[in-house]
Protein backbone atom coordinates (compact mmCIF):
# COMPACT_ATOMS: atom_id res chain seq x y z
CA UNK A 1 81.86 157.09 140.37
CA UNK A 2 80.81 159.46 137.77
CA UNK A 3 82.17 157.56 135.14
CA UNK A 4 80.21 154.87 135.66
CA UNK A 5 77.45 156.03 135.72
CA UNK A 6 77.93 157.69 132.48
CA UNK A 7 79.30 154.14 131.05
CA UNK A 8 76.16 152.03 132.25
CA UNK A 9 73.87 154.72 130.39
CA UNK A 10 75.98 154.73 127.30
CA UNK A 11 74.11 151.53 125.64
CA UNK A 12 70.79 152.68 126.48
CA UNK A 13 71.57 156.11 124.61
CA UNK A 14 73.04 154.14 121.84
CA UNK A 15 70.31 151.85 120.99
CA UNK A 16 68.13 155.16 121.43
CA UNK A 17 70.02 156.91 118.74
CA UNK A 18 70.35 153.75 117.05
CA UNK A 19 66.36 152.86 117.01
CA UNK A 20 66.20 157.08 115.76
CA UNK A 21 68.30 156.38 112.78
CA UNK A 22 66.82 152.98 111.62
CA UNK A 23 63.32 154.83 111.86
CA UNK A 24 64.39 157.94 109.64
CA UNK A 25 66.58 155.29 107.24
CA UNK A 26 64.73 152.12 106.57
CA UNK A 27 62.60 152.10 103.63
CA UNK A 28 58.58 151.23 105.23
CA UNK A 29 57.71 147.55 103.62
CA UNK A 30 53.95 146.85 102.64
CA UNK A 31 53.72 143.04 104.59
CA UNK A 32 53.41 144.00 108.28
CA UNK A 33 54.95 141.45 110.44
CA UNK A 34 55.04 140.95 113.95
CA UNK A 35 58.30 138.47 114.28
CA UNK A 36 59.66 140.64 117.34
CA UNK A 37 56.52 140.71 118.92
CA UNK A 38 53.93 143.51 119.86
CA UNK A 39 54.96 146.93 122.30
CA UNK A 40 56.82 150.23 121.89
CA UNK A 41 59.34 148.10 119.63
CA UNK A 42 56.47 146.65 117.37
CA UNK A 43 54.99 150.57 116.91
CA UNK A 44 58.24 152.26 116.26
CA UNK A 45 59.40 149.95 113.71
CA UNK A 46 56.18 148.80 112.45
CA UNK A 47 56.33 147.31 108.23
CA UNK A 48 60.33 147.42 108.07
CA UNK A 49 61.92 144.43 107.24
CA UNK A 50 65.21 142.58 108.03
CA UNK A 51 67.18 141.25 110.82
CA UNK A 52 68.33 144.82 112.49
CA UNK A 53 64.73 146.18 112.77
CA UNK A 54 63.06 142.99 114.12
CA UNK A 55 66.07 143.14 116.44
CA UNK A 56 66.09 146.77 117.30
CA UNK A 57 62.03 146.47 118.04
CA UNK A 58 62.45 142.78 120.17
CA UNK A 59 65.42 145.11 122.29
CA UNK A 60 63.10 148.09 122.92
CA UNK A 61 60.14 145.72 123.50
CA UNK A 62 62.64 144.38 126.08
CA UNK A 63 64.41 147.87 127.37
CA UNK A 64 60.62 149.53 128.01
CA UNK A 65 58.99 146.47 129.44
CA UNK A 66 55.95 147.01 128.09
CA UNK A 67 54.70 144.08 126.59
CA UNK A 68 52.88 142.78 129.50
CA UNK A 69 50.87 146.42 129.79
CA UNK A 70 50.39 145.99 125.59
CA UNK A 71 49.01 142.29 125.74
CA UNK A 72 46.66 142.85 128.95
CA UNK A 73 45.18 146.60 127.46
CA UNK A 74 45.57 145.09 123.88
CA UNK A 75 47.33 148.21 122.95
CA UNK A 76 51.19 148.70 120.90
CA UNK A 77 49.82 145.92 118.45
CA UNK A 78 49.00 143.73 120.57
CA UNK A 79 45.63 141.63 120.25
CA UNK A 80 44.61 139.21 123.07
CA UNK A 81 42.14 137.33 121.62
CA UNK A 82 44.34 136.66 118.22
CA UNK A 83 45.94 133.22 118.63
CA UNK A 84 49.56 132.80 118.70
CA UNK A 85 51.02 130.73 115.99
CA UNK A 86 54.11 129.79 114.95
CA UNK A 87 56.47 131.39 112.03
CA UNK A 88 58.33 128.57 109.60
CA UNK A 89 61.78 128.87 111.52
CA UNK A 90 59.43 128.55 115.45
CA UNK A 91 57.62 125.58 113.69
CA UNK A 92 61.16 123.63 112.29
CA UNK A 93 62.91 124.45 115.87
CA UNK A 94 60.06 122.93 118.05
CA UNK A 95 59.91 119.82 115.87
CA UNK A 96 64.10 119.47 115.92
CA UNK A 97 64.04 120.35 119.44
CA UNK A 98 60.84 117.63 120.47
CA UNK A 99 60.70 115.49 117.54
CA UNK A 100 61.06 112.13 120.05
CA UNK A 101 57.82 113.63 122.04
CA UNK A 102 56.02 114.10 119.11
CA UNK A 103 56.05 110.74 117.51
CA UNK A 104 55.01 109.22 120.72
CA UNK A 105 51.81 111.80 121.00
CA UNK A 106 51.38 110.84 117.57
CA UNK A 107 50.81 107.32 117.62
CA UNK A 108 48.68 107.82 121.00
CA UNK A 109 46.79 110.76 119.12
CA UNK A 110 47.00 112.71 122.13
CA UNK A 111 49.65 114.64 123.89
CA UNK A 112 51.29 117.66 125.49
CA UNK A 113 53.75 117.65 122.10
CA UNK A 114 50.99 117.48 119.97
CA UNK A 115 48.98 119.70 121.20
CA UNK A 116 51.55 122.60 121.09
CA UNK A 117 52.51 122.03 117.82
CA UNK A 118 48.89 121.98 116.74
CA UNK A 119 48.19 125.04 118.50
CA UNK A 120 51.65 126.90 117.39
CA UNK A 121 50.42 125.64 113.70
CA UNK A 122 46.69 127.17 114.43
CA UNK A 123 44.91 124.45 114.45
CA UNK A 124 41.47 125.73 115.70
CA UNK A 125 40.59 123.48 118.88
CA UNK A 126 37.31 121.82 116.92
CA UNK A 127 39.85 120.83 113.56
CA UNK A 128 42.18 119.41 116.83
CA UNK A 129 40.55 115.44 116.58
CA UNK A 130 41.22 115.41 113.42
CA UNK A 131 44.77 117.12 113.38
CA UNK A 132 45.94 114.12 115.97
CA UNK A 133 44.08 111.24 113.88
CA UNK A 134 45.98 112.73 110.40
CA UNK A 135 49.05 112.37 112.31
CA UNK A 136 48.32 108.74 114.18
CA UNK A 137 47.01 107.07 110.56
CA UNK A 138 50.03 108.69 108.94
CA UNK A 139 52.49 107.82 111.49
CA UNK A 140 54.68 105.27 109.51
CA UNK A 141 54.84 107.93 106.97
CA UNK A 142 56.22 110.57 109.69
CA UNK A 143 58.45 108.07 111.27
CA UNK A 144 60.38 107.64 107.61
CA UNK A 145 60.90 111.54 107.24
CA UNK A 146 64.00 111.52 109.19
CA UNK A 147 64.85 114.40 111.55
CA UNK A 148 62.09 117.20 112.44
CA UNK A 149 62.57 119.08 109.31
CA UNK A 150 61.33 115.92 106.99
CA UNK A 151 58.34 115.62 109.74
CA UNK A 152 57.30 118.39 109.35
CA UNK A 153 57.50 118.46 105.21
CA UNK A 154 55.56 115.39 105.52
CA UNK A 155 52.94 117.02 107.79
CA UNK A 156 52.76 119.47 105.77
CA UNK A 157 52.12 117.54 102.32
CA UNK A 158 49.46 115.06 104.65
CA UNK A 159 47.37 118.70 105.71
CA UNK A 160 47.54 119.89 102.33
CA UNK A 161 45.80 116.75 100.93
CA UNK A 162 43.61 116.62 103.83
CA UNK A 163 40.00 119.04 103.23
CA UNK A 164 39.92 120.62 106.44
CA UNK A 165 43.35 120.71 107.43
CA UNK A 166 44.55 121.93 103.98
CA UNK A 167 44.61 125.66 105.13
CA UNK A 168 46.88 125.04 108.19
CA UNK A 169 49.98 123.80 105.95
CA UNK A 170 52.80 126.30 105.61
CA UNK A 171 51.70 126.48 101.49
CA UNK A 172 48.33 126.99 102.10
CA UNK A 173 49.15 130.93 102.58
């Protein structure tokens, strides 16, 4: 019975010693990010890059369950108020993964699909009307874009010719 015990705790003490080491080692990068989300994770490994630190910060994020306690104190990085949006790789896999859904909100101009993806894209909710009438009087040109990827390339060329949606396409940095 000892042994087991002893064998259950052996992964927690090696991502421990593993999160230690990938502190001490990685090199501290000058973009912060916040890919693996905000907590204990976000703080330890705050500015490193790559997949093992984003990883190693999502799994202690996950081992100290803390993220609800960060989010509702706005503590650990976290920041209520600041509106979640969507990274490049979030924005292609909704779009792959709801691209049917999306062309019908489009061509209503109104929608459950829509309205995520404007919202995961940071669409502020006044710039919303005309986010869903870009995408309704552009619609034939979405429809021709093939699979969610070329959508959203299109989308993203319409918002950057558009005046006040130019600053929510992925260029517009």
């Amino acid at each position: 019975m000892g042994l087991l015990r002893t064998t259950t705790r052996l992964p927690l003490f090696v991502l421990l010693a593993a999160s230690l080491l990938m502190v001490a080692a990685a090199p501290s990068a000058q973009a912060e990010t916040r890919s693996a989300g905000c907590g204990v994770g976000y703080i330890i490994f705050k500015g490193q890059r790559g997949v093992a630190p984003q990883i190693l910060a999502m799994t202690s994020n996950t081992v100290y369950s803390n993220q609800a306690f960060a989010i509702s104190t706005g503590t650990l990085g976290c920041h209520p108020e600041e509106p979640i949006v969507y990274s490049q790789s979030e924005r292609l896999y909704f779009a792959r993964a709801n691209r049917d859904g999306l062309i019908h909100d489009m061509a209503r101009a109104q929608g459950e699909y829509l309205e995520t993806l404007a919202a995961g894209m940071g669409v502020v909710p006044d710039h919303r009307p005309a986010f869903r009438q870009l995408t309704q009087r552009h619609l034939p040109q979405l429809l021709v874009s093939g699979d969610g990827d070329g959508l959203l390339r299109t989308l993203d060329r319409l918002l950057a010719d558009d005046p006040t949606l130019a600053r929510y396409a992925l260029n517009a940095g």
